[in-house]
C-alpha atoms as a PDB file:
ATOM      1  CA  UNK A   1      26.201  -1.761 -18.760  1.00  0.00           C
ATOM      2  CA  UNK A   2      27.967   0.272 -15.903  1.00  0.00           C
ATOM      3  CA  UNK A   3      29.243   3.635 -15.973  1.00  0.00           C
ATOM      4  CA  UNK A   4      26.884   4.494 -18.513  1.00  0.00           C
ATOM      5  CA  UNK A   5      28.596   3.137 -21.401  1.00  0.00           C
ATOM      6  CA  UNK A   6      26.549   1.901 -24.068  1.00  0.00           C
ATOM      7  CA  UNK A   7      26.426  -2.595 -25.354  1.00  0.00           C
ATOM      8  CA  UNK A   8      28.251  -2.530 -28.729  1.00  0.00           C
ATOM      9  CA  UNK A   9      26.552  -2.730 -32.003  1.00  0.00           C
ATOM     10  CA  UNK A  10      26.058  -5.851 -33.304  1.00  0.00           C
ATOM     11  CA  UNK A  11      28.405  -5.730 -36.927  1.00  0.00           C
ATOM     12  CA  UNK A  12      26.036  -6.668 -39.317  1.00  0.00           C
ATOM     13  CA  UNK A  13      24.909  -4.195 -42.233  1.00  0.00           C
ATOM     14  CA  UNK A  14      21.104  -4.532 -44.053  1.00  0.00           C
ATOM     15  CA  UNK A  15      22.304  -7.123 -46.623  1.00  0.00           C
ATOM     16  CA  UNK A  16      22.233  -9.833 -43.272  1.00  0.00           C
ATOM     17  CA  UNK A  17      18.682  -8.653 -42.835  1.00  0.00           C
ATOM     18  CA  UNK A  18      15.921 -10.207 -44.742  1.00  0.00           C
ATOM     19  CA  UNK A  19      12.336  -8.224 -45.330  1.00  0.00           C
ATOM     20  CA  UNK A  20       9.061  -8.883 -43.011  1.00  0.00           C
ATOM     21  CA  UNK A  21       5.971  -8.837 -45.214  1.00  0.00           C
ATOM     22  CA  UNK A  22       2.634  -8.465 -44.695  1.00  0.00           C
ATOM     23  CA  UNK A  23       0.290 -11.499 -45.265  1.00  0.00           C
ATOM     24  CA  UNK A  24      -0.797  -9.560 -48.482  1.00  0.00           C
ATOM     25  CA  UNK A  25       3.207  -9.630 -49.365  1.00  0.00           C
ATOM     26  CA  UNK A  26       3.478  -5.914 -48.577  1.00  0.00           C
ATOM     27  CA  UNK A  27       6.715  -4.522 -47.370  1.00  0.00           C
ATOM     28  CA  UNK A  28       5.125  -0.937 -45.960  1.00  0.00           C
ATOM     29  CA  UNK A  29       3.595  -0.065 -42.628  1.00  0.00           C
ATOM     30  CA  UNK A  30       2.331   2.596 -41.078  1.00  0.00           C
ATOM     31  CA  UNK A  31       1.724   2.698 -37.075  1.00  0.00           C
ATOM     32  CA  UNK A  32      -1.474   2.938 -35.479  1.00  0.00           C
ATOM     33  CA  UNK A  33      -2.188   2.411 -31.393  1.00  0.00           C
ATOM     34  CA  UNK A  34      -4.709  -0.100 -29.965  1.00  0.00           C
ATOM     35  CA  UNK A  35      -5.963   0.557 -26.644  1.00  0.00           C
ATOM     36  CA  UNK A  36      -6.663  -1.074 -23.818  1.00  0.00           C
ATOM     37  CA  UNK A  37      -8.760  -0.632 -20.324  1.00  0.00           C
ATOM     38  CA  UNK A  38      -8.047  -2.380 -17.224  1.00  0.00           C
ATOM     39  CA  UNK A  39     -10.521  -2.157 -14.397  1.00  0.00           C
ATOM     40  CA  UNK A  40      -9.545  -0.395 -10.950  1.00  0.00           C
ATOM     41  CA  UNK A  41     -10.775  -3.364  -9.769  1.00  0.00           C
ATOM     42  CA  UNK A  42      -7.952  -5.180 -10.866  1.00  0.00           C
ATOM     43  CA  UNK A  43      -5.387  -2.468 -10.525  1.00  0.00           C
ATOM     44  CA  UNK A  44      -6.797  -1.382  -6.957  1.00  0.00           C
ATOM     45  CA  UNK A  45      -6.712   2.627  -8.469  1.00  0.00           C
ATOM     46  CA  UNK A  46      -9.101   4.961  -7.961  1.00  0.00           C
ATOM     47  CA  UNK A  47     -10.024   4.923 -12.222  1.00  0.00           C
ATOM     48  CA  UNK A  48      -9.891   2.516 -14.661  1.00  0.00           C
ATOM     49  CA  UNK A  49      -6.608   2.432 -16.447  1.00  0.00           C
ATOM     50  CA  UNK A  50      -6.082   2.642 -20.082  1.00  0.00           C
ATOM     51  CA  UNK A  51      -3.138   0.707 -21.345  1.00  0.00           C
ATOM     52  CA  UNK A  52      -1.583   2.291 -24.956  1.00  0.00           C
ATOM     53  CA  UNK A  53      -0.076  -0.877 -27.772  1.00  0.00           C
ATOM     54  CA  UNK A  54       1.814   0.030 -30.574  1.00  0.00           C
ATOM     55  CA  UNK A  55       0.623  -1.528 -33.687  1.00  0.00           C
ATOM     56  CA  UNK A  56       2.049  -1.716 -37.445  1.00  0.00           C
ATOM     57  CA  UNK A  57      -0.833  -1.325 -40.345  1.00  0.00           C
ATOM     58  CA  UNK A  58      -0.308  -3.140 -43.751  1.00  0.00           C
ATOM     59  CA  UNK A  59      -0.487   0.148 -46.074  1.00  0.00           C
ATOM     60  CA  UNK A  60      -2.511  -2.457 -48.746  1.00  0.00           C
ATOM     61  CA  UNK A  61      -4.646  -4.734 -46.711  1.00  0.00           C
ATOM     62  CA  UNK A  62      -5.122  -2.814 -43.481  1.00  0.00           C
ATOM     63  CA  UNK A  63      -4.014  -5.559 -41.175  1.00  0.00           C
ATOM     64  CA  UNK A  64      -1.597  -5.913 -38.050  1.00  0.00           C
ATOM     65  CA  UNK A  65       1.760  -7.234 -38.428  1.00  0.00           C
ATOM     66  CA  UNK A  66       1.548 -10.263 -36.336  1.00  0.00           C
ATOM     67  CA  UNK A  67       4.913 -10.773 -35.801  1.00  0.00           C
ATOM     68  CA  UNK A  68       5.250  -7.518 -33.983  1.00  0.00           C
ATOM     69  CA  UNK A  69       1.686  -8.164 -31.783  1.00  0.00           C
ATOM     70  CA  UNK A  70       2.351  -9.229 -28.025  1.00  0.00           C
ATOM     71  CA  UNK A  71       1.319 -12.592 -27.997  1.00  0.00           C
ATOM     72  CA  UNK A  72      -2.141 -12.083 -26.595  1.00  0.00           C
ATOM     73  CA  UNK A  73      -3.083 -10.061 -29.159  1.00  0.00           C
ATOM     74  CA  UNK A  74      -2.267 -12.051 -32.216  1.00  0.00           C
ATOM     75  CA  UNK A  75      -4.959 -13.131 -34.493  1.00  0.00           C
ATOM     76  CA  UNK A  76      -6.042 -16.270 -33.807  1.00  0.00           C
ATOM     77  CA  UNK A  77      -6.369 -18.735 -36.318  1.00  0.00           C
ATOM     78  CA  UNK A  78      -9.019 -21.895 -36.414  1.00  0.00           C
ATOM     79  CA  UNK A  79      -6.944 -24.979 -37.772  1.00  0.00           C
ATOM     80  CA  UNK A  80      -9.904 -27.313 -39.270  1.00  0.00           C
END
């Protein structure tokens, strides 16, 4: 947007919205980081890096909200 103005809300209120559960059917997270380490060699620094990814917890289960995982991250699942 120029001159610093900010995009327009979208007009929509939470009754448009619809709940993401967890797999357990939980509605409540809580947020936890995951880290990550990339090699200097990769990087060309002088240290390894270490890379910070915000996570959401299942407050019941424990588990990641895949939905919200960067796709390399996700959970994958063996179809048999």
């Amino acid at each position: 947007m120029q001159n610093g103005q900010q995009p327009p809300m979208p007009n929509f209120s939470l009754n448009d919205t619809r709940d993401i559960p967890c797999e357990c059917g939980n509605l409540i997270f809580m947020q936890g980081m995951r880290f990550k380490k990339v090699s200097r060699l990769i990087t060309g620094e002088a240290k390894d890096s270490i890379i910070p990814i915000e996570v959401f917890l299942c407050t019941q289960c424990g588990k990641s909200l895949q939905e919200l995982m960067p796709d390399e991250l996700k959970d994958k699942k063996v179809i048999e």
